[in-house]
Protein backbone atom coordinates (compact mmCIF):
# COMPACT_ATOMS: atom_id res chain seq x y z
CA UNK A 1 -20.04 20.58 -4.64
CA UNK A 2 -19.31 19.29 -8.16
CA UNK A 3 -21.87 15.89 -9.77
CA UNK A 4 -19.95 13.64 -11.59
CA UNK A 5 -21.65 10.86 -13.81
CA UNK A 6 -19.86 7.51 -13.95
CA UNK A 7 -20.98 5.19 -16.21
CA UNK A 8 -18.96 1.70 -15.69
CA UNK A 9 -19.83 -1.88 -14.87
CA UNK A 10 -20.59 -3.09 -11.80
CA UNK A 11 -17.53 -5.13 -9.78
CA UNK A 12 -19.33 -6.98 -6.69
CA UNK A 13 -15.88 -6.35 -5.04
CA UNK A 14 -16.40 -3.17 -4.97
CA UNK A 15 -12.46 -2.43 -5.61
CA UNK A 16 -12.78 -1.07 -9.24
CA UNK A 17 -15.80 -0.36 -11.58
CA UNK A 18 -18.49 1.90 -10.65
CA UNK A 19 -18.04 1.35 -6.75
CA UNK A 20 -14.60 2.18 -6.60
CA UNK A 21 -15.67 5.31 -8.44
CA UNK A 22 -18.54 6.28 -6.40
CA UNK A 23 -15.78 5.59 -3.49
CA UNK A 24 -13.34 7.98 -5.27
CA UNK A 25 -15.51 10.72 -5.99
CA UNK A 26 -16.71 11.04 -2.76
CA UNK A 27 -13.76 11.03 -0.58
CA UNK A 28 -12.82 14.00 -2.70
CA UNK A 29 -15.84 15.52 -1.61
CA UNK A 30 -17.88 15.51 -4.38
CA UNK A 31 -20.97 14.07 -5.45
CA UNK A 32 -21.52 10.95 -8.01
CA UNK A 33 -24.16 9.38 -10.34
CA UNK A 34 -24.15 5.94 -11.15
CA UNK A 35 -25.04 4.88 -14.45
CA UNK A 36 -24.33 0.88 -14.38
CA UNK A 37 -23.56 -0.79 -18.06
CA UNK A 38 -22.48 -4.41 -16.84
CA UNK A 39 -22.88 -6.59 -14.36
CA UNK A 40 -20.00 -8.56 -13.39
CA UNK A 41 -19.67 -11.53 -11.13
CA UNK A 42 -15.40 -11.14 -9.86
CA UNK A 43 -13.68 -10.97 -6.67
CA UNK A 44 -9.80 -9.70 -6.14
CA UNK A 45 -9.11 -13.62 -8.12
CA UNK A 46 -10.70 -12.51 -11.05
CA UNK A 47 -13.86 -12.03 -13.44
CA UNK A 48 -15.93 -15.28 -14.44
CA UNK A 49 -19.48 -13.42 -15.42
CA UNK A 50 -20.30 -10.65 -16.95
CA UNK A 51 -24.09 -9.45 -17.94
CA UNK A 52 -24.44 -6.26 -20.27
CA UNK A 53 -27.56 -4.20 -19.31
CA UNK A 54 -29.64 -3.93 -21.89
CA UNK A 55 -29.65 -0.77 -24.11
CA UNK A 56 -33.15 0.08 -23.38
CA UNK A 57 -32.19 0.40 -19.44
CA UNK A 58 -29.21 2.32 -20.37
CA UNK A 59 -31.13 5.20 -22.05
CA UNK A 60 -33.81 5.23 -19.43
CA UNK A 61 -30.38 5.41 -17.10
CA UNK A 62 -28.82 8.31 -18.70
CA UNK A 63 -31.94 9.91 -19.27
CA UNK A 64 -33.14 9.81 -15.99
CA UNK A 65 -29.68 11.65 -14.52
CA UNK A 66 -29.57 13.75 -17.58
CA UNK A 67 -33.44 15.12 -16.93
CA UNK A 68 -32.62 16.36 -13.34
CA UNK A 69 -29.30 17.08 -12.35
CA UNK A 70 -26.68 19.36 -13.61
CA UNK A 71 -23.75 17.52 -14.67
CA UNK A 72 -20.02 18.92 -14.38
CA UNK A 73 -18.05 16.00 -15.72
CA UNK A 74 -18.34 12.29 -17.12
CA UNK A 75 -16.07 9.21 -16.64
CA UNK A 76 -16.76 5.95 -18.46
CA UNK A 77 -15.61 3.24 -18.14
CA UNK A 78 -16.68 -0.62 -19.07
CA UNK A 79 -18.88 -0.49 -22.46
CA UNK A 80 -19.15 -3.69 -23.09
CA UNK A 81 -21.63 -4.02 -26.04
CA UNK A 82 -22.23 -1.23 -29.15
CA UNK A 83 -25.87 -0.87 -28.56
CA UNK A 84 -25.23 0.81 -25.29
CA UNK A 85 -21.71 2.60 -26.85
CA UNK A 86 -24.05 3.99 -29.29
CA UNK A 87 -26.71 5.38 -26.64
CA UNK A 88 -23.58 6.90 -24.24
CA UNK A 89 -22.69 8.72 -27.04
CA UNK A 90 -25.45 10.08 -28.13
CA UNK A 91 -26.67 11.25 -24.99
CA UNK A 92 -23.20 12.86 -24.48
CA UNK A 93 -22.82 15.04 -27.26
CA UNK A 94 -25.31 16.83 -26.44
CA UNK A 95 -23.98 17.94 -22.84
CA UNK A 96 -20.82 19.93 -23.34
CA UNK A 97 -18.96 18.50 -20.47
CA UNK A 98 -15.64 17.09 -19.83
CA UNK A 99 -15.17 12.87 -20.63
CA UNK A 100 -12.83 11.19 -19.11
CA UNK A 101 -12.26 7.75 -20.92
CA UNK A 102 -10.74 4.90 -19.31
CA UNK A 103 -11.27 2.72 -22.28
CA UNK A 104 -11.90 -0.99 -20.27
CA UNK A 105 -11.47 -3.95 -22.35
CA UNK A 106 -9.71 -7.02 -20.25
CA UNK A 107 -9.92 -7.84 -17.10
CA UNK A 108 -6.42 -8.16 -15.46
CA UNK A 109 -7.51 -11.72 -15.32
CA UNK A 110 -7.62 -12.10 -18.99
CA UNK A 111 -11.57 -11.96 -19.25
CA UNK A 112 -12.53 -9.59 -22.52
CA UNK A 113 -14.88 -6.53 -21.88
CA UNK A 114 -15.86 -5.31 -24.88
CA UNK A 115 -17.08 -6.66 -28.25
CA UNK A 116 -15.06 -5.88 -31.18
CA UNK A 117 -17.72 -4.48 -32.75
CA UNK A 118 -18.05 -1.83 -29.53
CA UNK A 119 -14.34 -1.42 -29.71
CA UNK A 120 -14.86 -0.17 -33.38
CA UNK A 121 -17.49 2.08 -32.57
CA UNK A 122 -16.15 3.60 -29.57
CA UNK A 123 -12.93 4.53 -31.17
CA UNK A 124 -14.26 5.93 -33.92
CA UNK A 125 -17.20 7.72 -32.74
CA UNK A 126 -17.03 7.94 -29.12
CA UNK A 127 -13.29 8.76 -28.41
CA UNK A 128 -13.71 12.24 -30.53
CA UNK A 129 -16.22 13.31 -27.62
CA UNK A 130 -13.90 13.08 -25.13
CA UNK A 131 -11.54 15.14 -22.99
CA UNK A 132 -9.03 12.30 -22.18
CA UNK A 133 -8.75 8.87 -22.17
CA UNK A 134 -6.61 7.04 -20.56
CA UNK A 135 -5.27 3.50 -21.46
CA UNK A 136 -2.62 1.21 -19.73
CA UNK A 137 -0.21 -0.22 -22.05
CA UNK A 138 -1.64 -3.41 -23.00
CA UNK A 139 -4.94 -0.81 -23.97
CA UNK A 140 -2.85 1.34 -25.97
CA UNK A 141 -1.38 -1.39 -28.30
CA UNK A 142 -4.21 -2.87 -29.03
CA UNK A 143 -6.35 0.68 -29.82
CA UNK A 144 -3.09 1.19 -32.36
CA UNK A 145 -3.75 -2.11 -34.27
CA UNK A 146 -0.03 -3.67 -33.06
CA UNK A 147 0.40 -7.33 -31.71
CA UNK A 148 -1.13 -7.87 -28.62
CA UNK A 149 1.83 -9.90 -27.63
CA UNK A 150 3.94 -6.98 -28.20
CA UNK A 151 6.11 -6.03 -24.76
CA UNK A 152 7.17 -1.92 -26.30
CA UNK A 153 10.13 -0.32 -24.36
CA UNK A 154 9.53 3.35 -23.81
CA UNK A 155 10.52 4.85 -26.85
CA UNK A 156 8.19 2.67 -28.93
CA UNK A 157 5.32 3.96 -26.05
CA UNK A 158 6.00 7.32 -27.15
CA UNK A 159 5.17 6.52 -30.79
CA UNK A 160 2.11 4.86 -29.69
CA UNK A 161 1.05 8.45 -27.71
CA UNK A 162 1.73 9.89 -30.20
CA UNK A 163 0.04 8.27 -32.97
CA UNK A 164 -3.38 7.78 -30.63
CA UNK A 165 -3.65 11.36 -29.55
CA UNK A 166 -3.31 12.35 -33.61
CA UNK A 167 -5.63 9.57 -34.44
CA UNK A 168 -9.00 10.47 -32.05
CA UNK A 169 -8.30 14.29 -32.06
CA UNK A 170 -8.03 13.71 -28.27
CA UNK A 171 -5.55 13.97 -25.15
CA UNK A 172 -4.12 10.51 -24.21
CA UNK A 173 -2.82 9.58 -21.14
CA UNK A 174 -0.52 6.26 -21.42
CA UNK A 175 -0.19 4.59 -18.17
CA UNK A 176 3.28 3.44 -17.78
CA UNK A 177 2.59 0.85 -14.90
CA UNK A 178 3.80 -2.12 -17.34
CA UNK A 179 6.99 -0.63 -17.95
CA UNK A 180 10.16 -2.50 -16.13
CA UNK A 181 11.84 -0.19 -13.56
CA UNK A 182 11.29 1.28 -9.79
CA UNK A 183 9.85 4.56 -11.32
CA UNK A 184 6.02 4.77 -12.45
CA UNK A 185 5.66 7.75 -15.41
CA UNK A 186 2.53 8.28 -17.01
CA UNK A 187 2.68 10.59 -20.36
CA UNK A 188 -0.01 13.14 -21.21
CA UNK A 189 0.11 13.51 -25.31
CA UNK A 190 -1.69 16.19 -26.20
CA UNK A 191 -2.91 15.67 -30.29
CA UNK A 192 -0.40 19.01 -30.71
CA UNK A 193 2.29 17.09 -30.44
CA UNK A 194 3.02 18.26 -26.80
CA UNK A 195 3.66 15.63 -24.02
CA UNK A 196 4.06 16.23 -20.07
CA UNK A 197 4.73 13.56 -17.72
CA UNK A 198 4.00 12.70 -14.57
CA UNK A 199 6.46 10.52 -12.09
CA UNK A 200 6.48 8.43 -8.95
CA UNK A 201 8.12 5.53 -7.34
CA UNK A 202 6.76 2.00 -8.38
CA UNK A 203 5.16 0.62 -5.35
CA UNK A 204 5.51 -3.40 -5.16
CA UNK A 205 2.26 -4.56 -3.83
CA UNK A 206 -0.74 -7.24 -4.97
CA UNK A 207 -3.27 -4.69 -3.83
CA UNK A 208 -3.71 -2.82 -6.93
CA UNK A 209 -7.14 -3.37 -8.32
CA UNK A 210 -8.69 -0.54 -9.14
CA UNK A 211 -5.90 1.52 -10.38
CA UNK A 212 -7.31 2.45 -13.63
CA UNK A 213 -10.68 3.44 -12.08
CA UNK A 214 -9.50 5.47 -9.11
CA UNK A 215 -7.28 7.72 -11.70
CA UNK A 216 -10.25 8.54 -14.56
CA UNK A 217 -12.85 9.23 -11.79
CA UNK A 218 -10.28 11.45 -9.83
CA UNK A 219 -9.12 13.42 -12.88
CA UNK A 220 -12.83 13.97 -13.83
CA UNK A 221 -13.82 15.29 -10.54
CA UNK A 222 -10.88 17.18 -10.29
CA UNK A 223 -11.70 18.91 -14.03
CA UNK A 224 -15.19 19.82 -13.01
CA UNK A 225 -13.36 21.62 -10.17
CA UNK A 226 -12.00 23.86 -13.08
CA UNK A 227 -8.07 22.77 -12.62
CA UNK A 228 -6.58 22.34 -16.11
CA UNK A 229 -5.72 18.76 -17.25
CA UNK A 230 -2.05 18.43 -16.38
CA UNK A 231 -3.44 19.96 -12.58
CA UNK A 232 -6.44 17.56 -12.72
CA UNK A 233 -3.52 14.29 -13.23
CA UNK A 234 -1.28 15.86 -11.38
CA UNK A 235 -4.20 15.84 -8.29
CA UNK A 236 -5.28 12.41 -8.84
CA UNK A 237 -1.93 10.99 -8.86
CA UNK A 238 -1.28 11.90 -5.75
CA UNK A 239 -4.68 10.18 -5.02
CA UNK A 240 -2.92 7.20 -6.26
CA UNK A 241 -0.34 7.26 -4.78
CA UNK A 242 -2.20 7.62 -1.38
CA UNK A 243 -4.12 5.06 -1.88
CA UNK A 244 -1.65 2.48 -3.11
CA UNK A 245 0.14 3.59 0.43
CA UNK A 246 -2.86 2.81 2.21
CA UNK A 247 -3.61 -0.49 0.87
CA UNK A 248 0.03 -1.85 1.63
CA UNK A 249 -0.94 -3.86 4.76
CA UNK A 250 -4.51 -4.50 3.78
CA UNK A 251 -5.73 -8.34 3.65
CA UNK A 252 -8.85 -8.02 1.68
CA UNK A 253 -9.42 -11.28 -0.19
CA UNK A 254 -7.19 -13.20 -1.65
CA UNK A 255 -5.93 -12.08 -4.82
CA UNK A 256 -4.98 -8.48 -6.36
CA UNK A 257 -6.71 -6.62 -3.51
CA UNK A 258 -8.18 -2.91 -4.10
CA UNK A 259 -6.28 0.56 -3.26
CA UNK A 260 -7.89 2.86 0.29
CA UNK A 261 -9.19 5.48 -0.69
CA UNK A 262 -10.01 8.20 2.43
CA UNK A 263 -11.31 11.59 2.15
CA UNK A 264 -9.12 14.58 1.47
């Protein structure tokens, strides 16, 4: 059995955030740490709260997991202030293991995440550390400085890839879910210059939260299983798309309800 440290805000939901990962990482069989950053006040409508935890928690968080178990693999997710970027970082460069990044900054309902001063620290000092990160469109145009308005057809994805993978010295995978069309591809740029990607039919359905969350935790745990990282995406696609199956006659509130996730 593999441990996996999350570190992500809190969604009372429970369909994304550090519940849905604890959720994923266990139905995979594996075991996770919880290291909360935010607390959020949302349901499957939306976000209207959100309470950092103070830096001085986070440390004694991170150094409280860090002092007693062995750790395989990381996934972050929600950093919502620098004080507590800074600390994450500086407790993981000192542990060798592979970060997965999903690099949370609005809310699907529009609510922002992160401070722009966070957003400039993570991406230059944080990002570097990492094994992967993984943004959804909207994510990637913003990390690359373009117009937040800006709705980029494929090719003009690619040269985003491209130019973040160069940039942080880091693998980037670039969600594709925002693209028009009945076919969901995801692109893995490595910062070689090599790409891979990964396909699957677009499934219409509200219950989506959680997306982002269920893919980063599932690639990390399947990374500290040892699979390579086209395997790892590869696996936790197909975790995905499971779940997204799963959820398709689910009524759970009354908004963009979460995927099922059930053991493998």
């Amino acid at each position: 059995m593999k441990t996996i440290l999350s570190i992500a805000g809190s969604d009372t939901s429970a369909g994304a955030g550090l519940q849905q990962d604890l959720k994923t990482i266990t139905a995979l069989g594996h075991y996770a740490l919880t290291v909360p950053t935010a607390l959020t006040a949302q349901n499957t409508m939306g976000v209207t709260r959100v309470m950092a935890v103070p830096a001085d928690m986070m440390e004694a968080q991170l150094d409280a997991v860090m002092a007693d178990f062995d750790i395989d693999a990381v996934k972050i997710g929600m950093l919502p202030e620098r004080s507590s970027a800074e600390i994450v970082a500086d407790r993981l460069s000192r542990m060798g293991v592979p970060i997965v990044c999903d690099p949370v900054m609005v809310s699907t309902s529009g609510t922002p995440l992160m401070s722009e001063d966070c957003m400039t620290f993570v991406t230059s000092r944080l990002f570097p550390l990492t094994t992967l990160i993984t943004p959804n469109i909207p994510e990637a145009i913003c990390l690359a400085g373009r117009n937040v308005n800006e709705k980029p057809d494929r090719d003009t994805c690619d040269s985003i890839g491209r130019q973040l993978a160069a940039r942080f010295h880091t693998a980037i995978l670039l969600k594709g879910g925002h693209l028009e069309g009945n076919v969901m591809c995801d692109t893995l740029y490595s910062p070689d210059g090599n790409t891979h990607s990964f396909s699957s039919p677009k499934v219409m359905t509200r219950n989506l939260h959680g997306t982002g969350c269920t893919l980063s935790s599932a690639i990390a745990t399947f990374i500290a299983q040892g699979m390579s990282l086209e395997e790892s995406i590869r696996q936790a696609k197909g975790v995905i798309d499971n779940g997204i199956r799963n959820a398709m006659t689910l009524r759970i509130g009354h908004g963009n309800g979460p995927l099922w996730i059930t053991p493998m």
